[in-house]
Protein backbone atom coordinates (compact mmCIF):
# COMPACT_ATOMS: atom_id res chain seq x y z
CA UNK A 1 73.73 80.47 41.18
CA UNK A 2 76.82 78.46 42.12
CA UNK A 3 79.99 78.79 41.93
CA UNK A 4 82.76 75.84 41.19
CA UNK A 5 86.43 75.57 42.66
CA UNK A 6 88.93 73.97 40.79
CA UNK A 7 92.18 72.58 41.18
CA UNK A 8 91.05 72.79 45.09
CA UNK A 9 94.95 73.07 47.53
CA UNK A 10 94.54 72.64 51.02
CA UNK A 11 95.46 76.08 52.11
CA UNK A 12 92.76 78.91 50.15
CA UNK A 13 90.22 76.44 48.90
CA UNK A 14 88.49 75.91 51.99
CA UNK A 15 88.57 79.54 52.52
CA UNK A 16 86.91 79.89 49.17
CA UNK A 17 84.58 76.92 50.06
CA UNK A 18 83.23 78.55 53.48
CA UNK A 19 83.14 82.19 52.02
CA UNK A 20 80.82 80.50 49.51
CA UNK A 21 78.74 78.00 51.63
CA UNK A 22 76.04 75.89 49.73
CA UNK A 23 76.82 78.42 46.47
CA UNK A 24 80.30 76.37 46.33
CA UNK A 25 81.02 73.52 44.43
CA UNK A 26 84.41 71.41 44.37
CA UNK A 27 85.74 70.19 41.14
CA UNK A 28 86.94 66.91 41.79
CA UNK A 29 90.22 65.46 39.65
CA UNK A 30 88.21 62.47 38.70
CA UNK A 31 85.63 65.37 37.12
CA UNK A 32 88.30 67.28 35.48
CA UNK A 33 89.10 63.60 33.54
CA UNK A 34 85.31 63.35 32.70
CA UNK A 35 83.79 66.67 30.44
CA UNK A 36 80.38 65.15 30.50
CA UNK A 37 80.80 65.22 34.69
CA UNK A 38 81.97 68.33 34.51
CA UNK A 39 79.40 69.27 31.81
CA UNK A 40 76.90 68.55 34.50
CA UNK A 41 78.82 70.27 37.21
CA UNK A 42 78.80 73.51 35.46
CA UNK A 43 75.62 73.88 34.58
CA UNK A 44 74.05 75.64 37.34
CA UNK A 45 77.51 77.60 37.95
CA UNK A 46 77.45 81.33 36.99
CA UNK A 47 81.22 81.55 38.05
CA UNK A 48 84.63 79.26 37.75
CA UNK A 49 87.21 79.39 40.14
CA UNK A 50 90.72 77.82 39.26
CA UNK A 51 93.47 77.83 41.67
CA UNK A 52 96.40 78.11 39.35
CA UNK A 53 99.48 78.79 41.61
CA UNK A 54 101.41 75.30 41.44
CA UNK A 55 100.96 71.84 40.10
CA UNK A 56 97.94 69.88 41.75
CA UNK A 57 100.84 67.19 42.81
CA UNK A 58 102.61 68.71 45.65
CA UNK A 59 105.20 66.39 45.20
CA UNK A 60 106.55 68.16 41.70
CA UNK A 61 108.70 70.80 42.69
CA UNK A 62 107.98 74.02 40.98
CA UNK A 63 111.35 74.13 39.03
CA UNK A 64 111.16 70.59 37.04
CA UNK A 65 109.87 71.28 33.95
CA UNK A 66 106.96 68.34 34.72
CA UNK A 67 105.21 71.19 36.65
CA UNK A 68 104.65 73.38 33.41
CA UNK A 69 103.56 70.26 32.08
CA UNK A 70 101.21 69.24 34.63
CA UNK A 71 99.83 72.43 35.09
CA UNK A 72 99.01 73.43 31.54
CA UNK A 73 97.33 69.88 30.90
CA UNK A 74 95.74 70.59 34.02
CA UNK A 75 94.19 73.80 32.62
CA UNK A 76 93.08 72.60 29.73
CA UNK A 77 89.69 71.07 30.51
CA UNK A 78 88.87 74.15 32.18
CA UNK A 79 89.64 76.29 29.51
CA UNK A 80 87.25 73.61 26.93
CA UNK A 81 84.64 73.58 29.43
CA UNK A 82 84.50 77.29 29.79
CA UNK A 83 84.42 76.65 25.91
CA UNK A 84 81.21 74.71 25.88
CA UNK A 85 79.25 76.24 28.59
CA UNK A 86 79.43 79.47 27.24
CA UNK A 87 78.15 81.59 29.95
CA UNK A 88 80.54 81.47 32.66
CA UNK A 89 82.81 83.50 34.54
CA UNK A 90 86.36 82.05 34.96
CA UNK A 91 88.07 83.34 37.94
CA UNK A 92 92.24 82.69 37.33
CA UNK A 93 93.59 82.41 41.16
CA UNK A 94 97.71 82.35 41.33
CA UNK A 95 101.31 84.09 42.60
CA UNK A 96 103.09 87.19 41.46
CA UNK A 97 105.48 84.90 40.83
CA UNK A 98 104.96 85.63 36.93
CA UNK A 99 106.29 89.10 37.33
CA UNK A 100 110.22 89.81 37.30
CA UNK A 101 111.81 90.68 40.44
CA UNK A 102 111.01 94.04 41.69
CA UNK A 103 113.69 96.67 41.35
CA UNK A 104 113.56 100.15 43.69
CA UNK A 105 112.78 102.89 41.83
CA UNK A 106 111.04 100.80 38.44
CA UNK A 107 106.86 100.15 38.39
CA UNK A 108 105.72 97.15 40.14
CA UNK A 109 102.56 95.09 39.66
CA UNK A 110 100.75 97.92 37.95
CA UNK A 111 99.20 98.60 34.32
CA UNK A 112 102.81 99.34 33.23
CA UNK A 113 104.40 95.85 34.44
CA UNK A 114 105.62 93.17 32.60
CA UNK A 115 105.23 89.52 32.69
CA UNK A 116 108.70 87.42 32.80
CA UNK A 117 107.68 84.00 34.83
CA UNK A 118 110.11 83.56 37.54
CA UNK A 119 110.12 79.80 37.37
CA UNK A 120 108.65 76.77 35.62
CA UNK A 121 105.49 76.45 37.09
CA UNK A 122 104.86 80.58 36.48
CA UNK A 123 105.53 79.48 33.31
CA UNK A 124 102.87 76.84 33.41
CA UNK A 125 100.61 79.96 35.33
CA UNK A 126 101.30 81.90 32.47
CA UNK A 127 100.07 79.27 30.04
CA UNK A 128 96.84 79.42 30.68
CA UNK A 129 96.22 83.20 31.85
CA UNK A 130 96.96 83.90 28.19
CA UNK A 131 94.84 81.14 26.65
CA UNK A 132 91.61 81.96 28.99
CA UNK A 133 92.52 85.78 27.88
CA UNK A 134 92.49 85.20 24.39
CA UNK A 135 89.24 83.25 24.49
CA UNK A 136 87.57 86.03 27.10
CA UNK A 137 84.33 87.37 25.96
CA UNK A 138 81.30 89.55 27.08
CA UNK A 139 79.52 86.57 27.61
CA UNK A 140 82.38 84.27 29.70
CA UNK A 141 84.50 87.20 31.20
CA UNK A 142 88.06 86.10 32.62
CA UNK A 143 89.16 87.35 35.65
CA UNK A 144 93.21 87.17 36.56
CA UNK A 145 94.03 87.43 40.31
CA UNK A 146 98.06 87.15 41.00
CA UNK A 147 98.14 87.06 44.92
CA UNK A 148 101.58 88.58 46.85
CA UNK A 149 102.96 86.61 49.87
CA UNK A 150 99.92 84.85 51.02
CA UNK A 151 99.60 84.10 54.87
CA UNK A 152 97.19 82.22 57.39
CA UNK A 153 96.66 79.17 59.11
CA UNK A 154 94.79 76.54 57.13
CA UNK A 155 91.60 75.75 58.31
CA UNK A 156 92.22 72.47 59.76
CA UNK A 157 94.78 73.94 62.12
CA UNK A 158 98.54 74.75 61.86
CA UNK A 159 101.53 74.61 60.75
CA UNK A 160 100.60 77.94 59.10
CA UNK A 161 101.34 78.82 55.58
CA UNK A 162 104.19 81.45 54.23
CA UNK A 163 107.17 83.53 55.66
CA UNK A 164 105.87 84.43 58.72
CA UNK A 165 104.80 81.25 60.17
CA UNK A 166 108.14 79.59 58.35
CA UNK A 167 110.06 81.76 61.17
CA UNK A 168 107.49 81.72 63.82
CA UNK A 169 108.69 77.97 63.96
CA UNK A 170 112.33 78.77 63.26
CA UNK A 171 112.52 80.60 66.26
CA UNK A 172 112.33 77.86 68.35
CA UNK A 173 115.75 75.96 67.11
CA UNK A 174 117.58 79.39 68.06
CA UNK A 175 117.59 81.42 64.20
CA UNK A 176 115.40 82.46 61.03
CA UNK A 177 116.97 82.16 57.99
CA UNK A 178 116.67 85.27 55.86
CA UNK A 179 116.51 85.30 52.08
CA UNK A 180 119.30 87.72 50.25
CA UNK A 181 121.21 90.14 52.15
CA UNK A 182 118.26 91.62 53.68
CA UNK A 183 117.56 94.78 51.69
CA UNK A 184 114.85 93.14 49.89
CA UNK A 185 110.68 94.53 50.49
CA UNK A 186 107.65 91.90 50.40
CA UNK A 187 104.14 92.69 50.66
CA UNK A 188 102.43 90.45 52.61
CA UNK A 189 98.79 89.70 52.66
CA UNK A 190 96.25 87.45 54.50
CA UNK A 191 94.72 84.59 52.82
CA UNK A 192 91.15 86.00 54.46
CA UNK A 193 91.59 89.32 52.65
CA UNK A 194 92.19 87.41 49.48
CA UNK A 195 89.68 85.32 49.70
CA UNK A 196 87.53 89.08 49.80
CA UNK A 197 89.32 90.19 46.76
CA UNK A 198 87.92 86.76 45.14
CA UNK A 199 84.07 88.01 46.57
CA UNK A 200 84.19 91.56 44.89
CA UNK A 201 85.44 90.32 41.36
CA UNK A 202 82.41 87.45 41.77
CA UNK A 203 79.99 89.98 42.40
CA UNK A 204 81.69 92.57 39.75
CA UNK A 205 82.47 90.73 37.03
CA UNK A 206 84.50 93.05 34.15
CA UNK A 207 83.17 93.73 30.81
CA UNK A 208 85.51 91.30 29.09
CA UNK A 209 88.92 91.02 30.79
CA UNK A 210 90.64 92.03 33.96
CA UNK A 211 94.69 91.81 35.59
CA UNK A 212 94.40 92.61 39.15
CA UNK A 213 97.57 92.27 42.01
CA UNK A 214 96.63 91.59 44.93
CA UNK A 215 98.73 92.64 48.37
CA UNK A 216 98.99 94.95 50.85
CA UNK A 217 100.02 97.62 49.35
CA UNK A 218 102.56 98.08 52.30
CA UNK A 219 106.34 96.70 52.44
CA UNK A 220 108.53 95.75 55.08
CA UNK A 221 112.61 94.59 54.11
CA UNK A 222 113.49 91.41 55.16
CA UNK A 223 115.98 93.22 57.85
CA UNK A 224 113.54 95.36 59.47
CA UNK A 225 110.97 92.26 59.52
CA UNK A 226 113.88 89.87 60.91
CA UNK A 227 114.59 92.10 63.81
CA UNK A 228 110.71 92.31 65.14
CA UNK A 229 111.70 88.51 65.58
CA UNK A 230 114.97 88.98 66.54
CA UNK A 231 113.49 91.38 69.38
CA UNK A 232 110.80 88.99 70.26
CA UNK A 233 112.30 85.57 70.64
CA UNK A 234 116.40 86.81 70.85
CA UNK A 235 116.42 84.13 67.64
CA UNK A 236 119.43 84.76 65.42
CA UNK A 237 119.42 85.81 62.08
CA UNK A 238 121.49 84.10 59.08
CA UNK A 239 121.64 86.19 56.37
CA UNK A 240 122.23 85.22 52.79
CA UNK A 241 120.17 82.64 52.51
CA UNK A 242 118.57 81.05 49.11
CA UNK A 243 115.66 83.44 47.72
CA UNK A 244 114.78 81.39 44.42
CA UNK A 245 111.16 81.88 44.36
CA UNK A 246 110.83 84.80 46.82
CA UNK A 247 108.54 87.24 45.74
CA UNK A 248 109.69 90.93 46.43
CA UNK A 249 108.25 94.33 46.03
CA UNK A 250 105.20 95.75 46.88
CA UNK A 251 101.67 95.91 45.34
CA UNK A 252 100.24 98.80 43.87
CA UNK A 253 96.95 98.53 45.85
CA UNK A 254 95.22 101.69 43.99
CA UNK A 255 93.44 99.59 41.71
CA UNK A 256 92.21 97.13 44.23
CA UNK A 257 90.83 100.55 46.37
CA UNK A 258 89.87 102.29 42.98
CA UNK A 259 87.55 99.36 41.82
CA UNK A 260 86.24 97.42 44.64
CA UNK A 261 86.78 99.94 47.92
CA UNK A 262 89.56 97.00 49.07
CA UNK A 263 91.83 97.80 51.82
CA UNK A 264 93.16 94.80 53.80
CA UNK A 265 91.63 94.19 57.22
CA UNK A 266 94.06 91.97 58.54
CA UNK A 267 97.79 94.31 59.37
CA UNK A 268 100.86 92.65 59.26
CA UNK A 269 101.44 92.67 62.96
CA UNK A 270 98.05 91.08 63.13
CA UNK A 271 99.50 88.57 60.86
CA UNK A 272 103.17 88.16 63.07
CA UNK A 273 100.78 87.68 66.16
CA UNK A 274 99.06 84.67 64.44
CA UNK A 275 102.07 83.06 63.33
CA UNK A 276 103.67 83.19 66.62
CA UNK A 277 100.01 81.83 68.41
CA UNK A 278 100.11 79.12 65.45
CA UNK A 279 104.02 78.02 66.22
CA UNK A 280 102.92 77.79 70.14
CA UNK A 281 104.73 80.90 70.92
């Protein structure tokens, strides 16, 4: 059977589209605007993949209130095609950004966490997670995956995507600019070992309906992660900077192990070394 990709970025769709080979199929927009196209896309796809982290127009900055609007009408002839077809398993693919931010001590990302979008476009995220939940069935199970910080080099070649890489080429104008004071933890994880979280819930489908985070289950502060640089390249470090939008906190990566036997393959050093090899380092 195949499997369809949605909403296709330029950063974890191709990663989806080689994991897959010929089982992938890409969704184009001019589909999306057609349900008889996509009708006929569908219907030898056992499995729906929607990449729901940020409006399709890259240009529409996840604060404006167009990108809850683009990305819930963007949603919605996935969610009426799912409708019709009847027999397919819709895969949800976006940020943690729908969770509040992370406070020491409190439950993060697990069964007890709650939802509170941390900007517009979460809020667009949101929208439709709760739609395809309601509609969720034995039949057309719904899958939510909320990613941590997501790193890698996109498969056409660099500049890399996330934190790390965002310094990697800092360092070479002399500083890295560090959101908050420094005290706060992220989780990062590699877009490869996402894109195997993705595999194991295609191949293990839940009954009806199923929440999972997806990180490392390992976090660094921004302080300790700044001075690996520091020590590296002698770059400086400004402190205090903007972190609208960061994600903080780490994953609880029991239910990732618990279910699927998932423990990352790429470390976080592993990830540093790649971002400095991507920035020419």
């Amino acid at each position: 059977m195949k499997v369809a990709i949605a909403s296709a970025d330029t950063f974890v769709a191709p990663y989806l589209v080689e994991m897959l080979g010929d089982s992938g199929i890409v969704v184009s927009e001019e589909a999306l605007g057609d349900p008889m196209a996509l009708d006929a896309l569908l219907t030898p796809c056992s499995a729906l993949i929607h990449i729901n982290s940020r409006p399709v127009d890259s240009s529409v900055d996840r604060t404006d209130r167009e990108a809850y609007i683009s990305m819930r009408e963007s949603s919605r002839p996935i969610l009426d095609a799912v409708d019709r077809h009847g027999g397919l398993h819709l895969v949800i693919l976006g940020t943690l950004r729908v969770h509040p931010q992370w406070e020491p001590g409190e439950a993060y990302y697990g069964d007890d966490s709650t939802l509170a979008p941390r900007d517009t476009a979460a809020e667009g995220q949101l929208w439709m997670e709760e739609n395809a939940l309601e509609r969720a069935e034995a039949e057309r199970p719904v899958s939510i995956i909320r990613a941590s910080n997501v790193q890698g080099v996109p498969l056409d070649g660099p500049p890399g995507n996330g934190l790390l890489h965002k310094w990697a080429e800092e360092c070479q104008i002399g500083w890295i600019n560090i959101p908050g004071d420094g005290s706060n933890i992220k989780d990062f994880v590699h877009v490869q070992d996402l894109v195997r979280v993705v595999d194991a819930v295609l191949a293990n489908p839940p009954p009806t309906r199923d929440s999972i985070a997806v990180g490392s289950g390992k976090g660094i502060s921004m302080e300790e992660l700044a001075g690996i640089y520091n020590s590296r390249t002698g770059c400086d470090t400004e402190f205090g900077q903007s972190d609208v939008g960061e994600v903080f906190g780490m994953v609880d990566a029991w239910a990732l192990q618990e279910r699927f036997g998932f423990k990352p393959e790429i470390s976080l050093e592993e990830m540093i070394e790649e971002a400095f090899e991507a920035a020419g380092h």
